[in-house]
Protein backbone atom coordinates (compact mmCIF):
# COMPACT_ATOMS: atom_id res chain seq x y z
CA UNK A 1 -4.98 -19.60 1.82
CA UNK A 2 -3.24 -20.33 -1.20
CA UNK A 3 -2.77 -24.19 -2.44
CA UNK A 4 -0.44 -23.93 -5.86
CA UNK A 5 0.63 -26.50 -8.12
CA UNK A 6 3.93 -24.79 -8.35
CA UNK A 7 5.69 -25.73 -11.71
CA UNK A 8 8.25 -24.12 -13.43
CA UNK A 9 6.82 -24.12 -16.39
CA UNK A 10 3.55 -21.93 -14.77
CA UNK A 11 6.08 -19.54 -13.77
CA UNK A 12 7.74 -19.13 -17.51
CA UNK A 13 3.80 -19.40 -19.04
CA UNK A 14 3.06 -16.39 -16.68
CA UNK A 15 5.79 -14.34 -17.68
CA UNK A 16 5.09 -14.99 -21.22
CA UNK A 17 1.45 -13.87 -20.76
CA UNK A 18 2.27 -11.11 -18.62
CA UNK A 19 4.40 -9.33 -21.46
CA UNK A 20 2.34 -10.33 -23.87
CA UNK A 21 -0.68 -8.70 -22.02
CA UNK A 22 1.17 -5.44 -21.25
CA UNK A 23 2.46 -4.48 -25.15
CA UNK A 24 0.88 -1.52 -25.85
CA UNK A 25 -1.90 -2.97 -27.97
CA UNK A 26 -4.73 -0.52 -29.34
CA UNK A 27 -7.72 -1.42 -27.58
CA UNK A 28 -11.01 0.52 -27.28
CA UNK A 29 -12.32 1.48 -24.12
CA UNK A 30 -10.44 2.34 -20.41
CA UNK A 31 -11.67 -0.33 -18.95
CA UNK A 32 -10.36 -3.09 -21.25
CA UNK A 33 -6.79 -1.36 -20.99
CA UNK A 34 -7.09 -1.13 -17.89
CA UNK A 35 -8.01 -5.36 -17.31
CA UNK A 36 -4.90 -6.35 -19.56
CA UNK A 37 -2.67 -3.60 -17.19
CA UNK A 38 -4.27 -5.54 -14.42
CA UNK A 39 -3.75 -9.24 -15.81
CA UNK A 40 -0.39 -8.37 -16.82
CA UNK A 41 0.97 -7.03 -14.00
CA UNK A 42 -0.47 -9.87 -11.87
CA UNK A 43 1.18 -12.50 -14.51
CA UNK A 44 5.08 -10.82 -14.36
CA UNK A 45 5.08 -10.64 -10.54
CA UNK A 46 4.19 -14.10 -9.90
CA UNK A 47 6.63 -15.48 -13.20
CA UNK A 48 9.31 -13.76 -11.21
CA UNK A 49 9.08 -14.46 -7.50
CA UNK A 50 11.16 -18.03 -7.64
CA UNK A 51 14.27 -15.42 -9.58
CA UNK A 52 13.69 -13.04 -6.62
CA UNK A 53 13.70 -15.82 -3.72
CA UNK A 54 16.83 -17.47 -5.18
CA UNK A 55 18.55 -14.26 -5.29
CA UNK A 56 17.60 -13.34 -1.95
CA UNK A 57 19.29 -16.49 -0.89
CA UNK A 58 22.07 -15.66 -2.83
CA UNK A 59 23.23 -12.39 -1.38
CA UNK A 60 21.42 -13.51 2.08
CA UNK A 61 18.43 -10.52 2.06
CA UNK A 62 16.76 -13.33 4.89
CA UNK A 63 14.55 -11.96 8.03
CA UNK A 64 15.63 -14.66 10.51
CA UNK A 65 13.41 -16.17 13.61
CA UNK A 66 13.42 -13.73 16.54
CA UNK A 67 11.32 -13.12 19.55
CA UNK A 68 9.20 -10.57 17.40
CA UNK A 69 8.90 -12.86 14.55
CA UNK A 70 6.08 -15.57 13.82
CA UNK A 71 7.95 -17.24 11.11
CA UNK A 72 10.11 -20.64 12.06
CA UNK A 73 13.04 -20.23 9.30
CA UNK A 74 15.10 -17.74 7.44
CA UNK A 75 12.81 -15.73 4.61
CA UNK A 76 13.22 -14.15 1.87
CA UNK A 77 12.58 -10.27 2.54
CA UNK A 78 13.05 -8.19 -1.20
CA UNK A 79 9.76 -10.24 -2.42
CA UNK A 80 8.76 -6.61 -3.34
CA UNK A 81 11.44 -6.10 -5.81
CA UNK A 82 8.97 -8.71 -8.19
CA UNK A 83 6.08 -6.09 -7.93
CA UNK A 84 8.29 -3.37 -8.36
CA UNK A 85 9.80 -4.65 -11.84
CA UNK A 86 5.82 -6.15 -12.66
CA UNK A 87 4.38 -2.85 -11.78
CA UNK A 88 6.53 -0.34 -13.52
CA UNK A 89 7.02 -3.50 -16.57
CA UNK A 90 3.11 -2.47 -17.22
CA UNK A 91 3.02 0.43 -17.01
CA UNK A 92 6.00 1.61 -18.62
CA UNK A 93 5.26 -0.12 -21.77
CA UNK A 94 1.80 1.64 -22.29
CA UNK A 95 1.69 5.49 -22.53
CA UNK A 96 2.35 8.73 -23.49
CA UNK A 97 2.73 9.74 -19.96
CA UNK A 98 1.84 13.39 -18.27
CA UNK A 99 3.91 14.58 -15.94
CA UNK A 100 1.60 13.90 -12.71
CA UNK A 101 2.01 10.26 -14.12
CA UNK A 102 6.24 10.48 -14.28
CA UNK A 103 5.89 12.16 -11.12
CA UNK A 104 4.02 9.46 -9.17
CA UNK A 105 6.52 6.65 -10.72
CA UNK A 106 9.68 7.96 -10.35
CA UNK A 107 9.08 9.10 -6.83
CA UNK A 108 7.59 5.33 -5.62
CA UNK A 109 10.70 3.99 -7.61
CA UNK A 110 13.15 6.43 -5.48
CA UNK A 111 11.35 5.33 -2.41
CA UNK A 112 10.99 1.47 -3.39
CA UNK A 113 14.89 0.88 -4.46
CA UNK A 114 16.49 2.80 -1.59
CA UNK A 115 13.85 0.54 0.80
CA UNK A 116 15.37 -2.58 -1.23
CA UNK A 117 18.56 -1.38 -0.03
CA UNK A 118 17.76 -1.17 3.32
CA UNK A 119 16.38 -4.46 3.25
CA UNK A 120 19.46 -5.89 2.14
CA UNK A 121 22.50 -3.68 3.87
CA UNK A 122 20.38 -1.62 6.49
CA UNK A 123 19.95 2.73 6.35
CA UNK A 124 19.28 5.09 9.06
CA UNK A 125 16.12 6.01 10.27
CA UNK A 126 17.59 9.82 8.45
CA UNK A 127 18.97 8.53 5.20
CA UNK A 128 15.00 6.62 4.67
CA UNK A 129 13.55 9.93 5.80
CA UNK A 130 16.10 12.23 3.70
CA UNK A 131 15.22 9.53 0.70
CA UNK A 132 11.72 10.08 0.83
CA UNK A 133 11.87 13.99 0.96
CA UNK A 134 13.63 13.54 -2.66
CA UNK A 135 10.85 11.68 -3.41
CA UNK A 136 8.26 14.41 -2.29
CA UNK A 137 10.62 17.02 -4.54
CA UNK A 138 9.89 14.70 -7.39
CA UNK A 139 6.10 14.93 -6.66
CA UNK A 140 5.91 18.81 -6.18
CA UNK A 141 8.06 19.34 -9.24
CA UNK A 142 5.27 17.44 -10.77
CA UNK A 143 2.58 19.18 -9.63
CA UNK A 144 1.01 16.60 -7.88
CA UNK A 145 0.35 17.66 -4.61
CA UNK A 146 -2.61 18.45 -2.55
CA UNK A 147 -4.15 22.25 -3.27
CA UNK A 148 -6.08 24.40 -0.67
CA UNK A 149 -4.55 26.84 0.73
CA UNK A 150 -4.11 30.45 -0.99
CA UNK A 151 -1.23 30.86 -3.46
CA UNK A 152 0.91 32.66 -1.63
CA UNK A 153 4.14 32.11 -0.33
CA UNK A 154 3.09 30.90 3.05
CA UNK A 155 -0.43 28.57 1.29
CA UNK A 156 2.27 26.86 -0.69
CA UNK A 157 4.85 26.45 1.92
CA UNK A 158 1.91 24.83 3.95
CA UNK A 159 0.49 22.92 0.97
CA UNK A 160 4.29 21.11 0.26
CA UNK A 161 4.29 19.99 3.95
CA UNK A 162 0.90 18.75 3.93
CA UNK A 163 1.62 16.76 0.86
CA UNK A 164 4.95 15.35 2.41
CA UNK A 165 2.90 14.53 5.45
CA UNK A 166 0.57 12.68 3.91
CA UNK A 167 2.60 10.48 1.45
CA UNK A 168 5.27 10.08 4.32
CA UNK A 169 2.72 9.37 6.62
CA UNK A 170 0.61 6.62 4.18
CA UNK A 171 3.56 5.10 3.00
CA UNK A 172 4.98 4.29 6.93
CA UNK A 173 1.47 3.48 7.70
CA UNK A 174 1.11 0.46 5.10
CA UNK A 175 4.43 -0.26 6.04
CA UNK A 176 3.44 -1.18 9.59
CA UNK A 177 0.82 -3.15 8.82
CA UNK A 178 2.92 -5.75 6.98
CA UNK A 179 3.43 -7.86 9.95
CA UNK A 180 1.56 -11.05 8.90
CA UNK A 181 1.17 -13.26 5.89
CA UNK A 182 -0.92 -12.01 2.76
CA UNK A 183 -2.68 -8.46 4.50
CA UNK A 184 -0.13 -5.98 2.99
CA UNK A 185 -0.65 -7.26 -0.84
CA UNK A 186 -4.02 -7.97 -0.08
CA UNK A 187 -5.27 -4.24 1.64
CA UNK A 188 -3.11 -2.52 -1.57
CA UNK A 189 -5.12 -4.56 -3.65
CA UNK A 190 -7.98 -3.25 -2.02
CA UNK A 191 -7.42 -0.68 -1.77
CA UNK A 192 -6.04 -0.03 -5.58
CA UNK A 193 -9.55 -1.51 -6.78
CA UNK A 194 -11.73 0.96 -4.67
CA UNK A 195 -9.36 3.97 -6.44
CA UNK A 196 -9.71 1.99 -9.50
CA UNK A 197 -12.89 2.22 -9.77
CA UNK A 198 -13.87 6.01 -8.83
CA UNK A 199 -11.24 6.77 -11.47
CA UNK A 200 -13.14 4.78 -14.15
CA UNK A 201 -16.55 5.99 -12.82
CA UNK A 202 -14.56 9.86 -13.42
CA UNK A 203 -12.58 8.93 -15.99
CA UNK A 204 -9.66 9.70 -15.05
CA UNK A 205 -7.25 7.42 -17.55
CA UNK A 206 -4.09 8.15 -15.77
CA UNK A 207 -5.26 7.43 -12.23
CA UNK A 208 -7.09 4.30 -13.56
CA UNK A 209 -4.20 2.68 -14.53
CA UNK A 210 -1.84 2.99 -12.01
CA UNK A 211 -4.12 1.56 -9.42
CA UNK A 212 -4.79 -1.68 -11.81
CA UNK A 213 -1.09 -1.73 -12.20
CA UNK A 214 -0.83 -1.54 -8.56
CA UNK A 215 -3.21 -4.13 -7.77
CA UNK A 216 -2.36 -6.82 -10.71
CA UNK A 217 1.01 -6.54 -8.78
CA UNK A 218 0.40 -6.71 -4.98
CA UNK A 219 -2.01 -9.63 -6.12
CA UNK A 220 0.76 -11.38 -8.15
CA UNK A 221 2.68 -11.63 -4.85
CA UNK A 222 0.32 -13.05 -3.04
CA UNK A 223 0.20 -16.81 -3.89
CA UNK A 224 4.26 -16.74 -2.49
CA UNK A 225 3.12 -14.86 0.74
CA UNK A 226 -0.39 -15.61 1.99
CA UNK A 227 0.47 -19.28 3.05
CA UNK A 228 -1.50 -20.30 6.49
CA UNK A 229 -0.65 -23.49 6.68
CA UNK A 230 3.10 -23.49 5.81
CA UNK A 231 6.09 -21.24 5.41
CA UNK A 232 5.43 -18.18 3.69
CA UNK A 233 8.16 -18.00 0.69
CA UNK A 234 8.80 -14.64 0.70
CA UNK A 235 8.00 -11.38 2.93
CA UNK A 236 7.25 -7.90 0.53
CA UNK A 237 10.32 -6.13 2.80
CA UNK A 238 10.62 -2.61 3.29
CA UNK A 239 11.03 -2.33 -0.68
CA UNK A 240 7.73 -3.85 -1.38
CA UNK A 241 5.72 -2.31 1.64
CA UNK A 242 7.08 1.25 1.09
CA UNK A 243 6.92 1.44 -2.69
CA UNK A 244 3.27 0.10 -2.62
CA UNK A 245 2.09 2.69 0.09
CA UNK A 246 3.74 5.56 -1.62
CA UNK A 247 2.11 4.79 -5.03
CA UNK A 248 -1.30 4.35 -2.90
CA UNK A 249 -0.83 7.55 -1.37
CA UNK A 250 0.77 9.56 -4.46
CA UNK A 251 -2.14 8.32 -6.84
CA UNK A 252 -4.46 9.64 -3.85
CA UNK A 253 -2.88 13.07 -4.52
CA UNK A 254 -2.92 12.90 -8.20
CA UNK A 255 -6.98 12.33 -8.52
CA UNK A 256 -9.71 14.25 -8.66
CA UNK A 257 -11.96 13.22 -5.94
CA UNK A 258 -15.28 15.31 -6.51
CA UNK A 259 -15.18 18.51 -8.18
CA UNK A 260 -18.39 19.90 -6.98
CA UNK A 261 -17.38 19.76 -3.00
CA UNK A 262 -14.07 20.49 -1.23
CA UNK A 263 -15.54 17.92 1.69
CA UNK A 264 -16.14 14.93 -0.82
CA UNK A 265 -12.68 15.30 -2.77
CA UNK A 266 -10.76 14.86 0.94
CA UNK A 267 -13.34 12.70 3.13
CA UNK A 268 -13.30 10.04 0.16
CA UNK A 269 -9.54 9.50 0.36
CA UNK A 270 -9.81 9.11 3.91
CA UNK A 271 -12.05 6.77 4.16
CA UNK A 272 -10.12 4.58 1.75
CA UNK A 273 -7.11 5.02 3.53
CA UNK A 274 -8.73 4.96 7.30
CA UNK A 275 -7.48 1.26 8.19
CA UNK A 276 -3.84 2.41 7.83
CA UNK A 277 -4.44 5.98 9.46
CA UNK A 278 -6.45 4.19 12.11
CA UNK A 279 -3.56 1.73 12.88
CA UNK A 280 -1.06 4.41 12.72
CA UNK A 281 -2.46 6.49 14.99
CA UNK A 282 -3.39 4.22 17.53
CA UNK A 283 -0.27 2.02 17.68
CA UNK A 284 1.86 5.35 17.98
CA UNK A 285 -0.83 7.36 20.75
CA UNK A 286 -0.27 3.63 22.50
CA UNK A 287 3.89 3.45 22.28
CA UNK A 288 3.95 7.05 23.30
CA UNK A 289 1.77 6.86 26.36
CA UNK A 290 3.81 3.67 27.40
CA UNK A 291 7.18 5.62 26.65
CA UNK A 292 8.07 2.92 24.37
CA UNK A 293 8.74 6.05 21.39
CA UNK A 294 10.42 9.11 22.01
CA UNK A 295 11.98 10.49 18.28
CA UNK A 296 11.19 9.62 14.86
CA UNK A 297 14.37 7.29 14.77
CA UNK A 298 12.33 5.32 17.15
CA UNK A 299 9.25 5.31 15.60
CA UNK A 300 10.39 4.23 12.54
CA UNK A 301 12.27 1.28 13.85
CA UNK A 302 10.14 0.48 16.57
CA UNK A 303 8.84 -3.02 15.92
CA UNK A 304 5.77 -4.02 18.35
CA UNK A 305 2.82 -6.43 18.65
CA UNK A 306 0.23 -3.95 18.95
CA UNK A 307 -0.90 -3.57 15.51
CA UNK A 308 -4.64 -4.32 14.71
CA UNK A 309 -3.98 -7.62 12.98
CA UNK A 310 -1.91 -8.48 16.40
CA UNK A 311 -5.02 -7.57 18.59
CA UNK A 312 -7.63 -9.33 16.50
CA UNK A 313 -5.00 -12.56 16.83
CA UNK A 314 -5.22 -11.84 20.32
CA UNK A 315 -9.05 -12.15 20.32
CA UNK A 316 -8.67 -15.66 19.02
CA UNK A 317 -8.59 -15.31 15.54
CA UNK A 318 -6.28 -16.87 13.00
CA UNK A 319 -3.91 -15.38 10.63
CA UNK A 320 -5.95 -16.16 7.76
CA UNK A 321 -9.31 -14.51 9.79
CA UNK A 322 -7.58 -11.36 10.83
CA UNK A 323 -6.40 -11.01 6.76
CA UNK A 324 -10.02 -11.73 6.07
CA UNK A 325 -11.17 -8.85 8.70
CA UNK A 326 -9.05 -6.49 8.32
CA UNK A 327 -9.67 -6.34 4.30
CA UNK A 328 -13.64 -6.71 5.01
CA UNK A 329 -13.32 -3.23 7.28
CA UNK A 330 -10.91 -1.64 4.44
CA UNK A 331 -14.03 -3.07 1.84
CA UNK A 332 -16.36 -1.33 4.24
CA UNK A 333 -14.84 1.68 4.09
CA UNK A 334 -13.95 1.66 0.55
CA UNK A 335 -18.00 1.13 -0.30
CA UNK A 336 -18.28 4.41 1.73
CA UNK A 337 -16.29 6.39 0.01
CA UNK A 338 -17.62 5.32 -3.49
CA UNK A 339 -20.65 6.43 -2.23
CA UNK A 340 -19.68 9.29 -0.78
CA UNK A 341 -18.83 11.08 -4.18
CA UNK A 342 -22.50 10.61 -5.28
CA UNK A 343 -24.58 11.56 -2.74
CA UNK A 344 -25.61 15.01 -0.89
CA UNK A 345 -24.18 16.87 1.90
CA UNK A 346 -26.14 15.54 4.84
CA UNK A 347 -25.86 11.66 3.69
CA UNK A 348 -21.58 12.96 3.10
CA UNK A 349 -21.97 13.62 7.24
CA UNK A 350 -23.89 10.33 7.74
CA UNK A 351 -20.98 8.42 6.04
CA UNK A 352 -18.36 10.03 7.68
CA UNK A 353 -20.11 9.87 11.55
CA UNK A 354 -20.34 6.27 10.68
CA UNK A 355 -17.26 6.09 9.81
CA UNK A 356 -15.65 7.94 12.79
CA UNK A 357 -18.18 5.58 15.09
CA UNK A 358 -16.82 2.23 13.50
CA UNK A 359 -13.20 3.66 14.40
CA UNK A 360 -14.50 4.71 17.91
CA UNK A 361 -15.71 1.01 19.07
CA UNK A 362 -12.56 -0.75 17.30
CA UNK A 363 -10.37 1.20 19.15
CA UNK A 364 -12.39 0.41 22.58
CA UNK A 365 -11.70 -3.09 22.15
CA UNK A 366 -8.29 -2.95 21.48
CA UNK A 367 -7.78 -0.93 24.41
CA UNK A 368 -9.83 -3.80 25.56
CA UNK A 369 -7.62 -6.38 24.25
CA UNK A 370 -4.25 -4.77 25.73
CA UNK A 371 -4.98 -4.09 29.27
CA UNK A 372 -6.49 -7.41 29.80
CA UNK A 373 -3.08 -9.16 28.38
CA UNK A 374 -0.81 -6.71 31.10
């Protein structure tokens, strides 16, 4: 998808106007600090891909060829370590931060360096988990973490494992559905522009930048990953896949969805969120019925080609035109759930039947897909 003239000196120009676009200049208006957060984010994870490729090479952080691979050669796997540094490089440098904003970035940074571990030495399926329960600590201690229950001792007790269910869950989910070139970066970018934007429309500063952090990032990575018609350069890895679900999902916790309707504030995030709880839940209902998963240990380490982007490549299409649908159905959704916020009860049931019916027929055709290919 990507054609680059790649040139050292594009990478060093980026850098330079990456850093030069994230100093915390005093600019009028969210949206203008918002586009520089963007533009620099996207500049300082692109200047420093080629520094993250050699030193994956270096210390040999590789995913080699296998029978569950599509690649033909060793690849770089800690490409997420760039949007890690770009990310928190833009952030970081802007703000008197609250402490829902700490929270949210010192949590994905917890989760994103112990993933960049595993990519590199290997952890248990309990060390990851353990690792992202500090993480969840982090966001409680916080305060950001989802409210509804009555403030008692058993409505917060349930309210801390709903939270950790849903950033666990979120974070695993996006991390499953980096199994081909360019869709992992690309849905987060989607993804971060559809928060983006309810954020602005609320005005909600905080929330507003993170998710054009977020997505100047993931879409810095891409020219270096979505590459149909050679070698990708670099895979995102655990680190890159993990960290940008658990901002996603963190930042989902953090905003204020609709104030006037308890409905709106959680049917919006799901709808955003619904390709990776879709694929989630399907690809695990699926392993379990076959007996391919029995424990968590399994799940997490259970690598399969039964994902949606594998049964749309089944149906014929391309790499390039399962990226391309997959991020048109996350679009579709996203569109949903911006108008969602706005609109009255009985359109808010509309949405969400159409919603639950798109999900319905998808999942009849890749139940299509996989018994024809037994």
């Amino acid at each position: 998808m990507f054609v680059t003239l790649d040139l050292p000196i594009m990478r060093w120009a980026a850098l330079a106007t990456g850093l030069f676009l994230v100093i915390p200049w005093h600019v009028d208006g969210l949206f203008t600090h918002g586009l520089l957060l963007f533009s620099g984010s996207l500049c300082i994870a692109y200047a420093l891909m080629p520094m993250v490729i050699r030193f994956a090479h270096a210390i040999d952080a590789l995913d080699y060829p296998s029978a569950r691979r599509v690649h033909a050669k060793p690849t770089p796997r800690i490409g997420g370590l760039a949007v890690i540094i770009a990310v928190n490089l833009a952030l970081l440098l802007n703000f008197n931060y609250s402490l829902a904003f700490k929270g949210v970035v010192l949590s994905a940074l917890i989760v994103g360096l112990m993933s960049l571990w595993d990519d590199i030495k290997g952890l248990s399926a309990s060390i990851k988990l353990a690792g992202q329960m500090l993480a969840v600590v982090v966001l409680i201690y916080c305060d950001v973490m989802i409210h509804f229950a009555p403030q008692v001792w058993w409505g917060v007790g349930l309210e801390y494992l709903v939270t950790a269910v849903w950033v666990i869950g979120i974070s695993n989910a996006f991390n499953f559905l980096d199994g081909i070139n360019g869709l992992a970066a690309s849905l987060a970018t989607v993804t971060c522009l559809f928060m983006g934007m309810l954020a602005w429309h609320t005005d909600q500063s905080y929330m507003f930048f993170l998710c054009l952090a977020v997505a100047g990032g993931s879409a810095g990575f891409l020219p270096d990953n979505a590459r149909y018609y050679e070698q990708a350069r670099t895979f995102l890895g655990d680190s890159g896949s993990t960290y940008l679900g658990w901002m996603m999902a963190s930042v989902a916790v953090m905003g204020d969805w609709s104030s006037d309707s308890v409905i709106k504030a959680y049917a919006a995030p799901l709808l955003i969120f619904s390709v990776m709880i879709f694929d989630m839940i399907y690809t695990t209902v699926a392993r379990v019925a076959r007996g391919d998963v029995h424990n968590f240990k399994e799940w997490i380490d259970y690598v399969g080609k039964d994902h949606l982007h594998h049964r749309l490549m089944d149906l014929g299409c391309t790499q390039a035109q399962a990226v391309v649908l997959i991020i048109g159905f996350s679009a579709l959704m996203g569109i949903a759930a911006l108008a969602l916020v706005q609109v009255d009860f009985f359109t808010v049931y509309l949405l969400l039947g159409q919603g639950i019916l798109f999900y319905a027929l998808l999942s009849f055709f890749m139940i299509r897909v996989a018994n024809r290919d037994r």
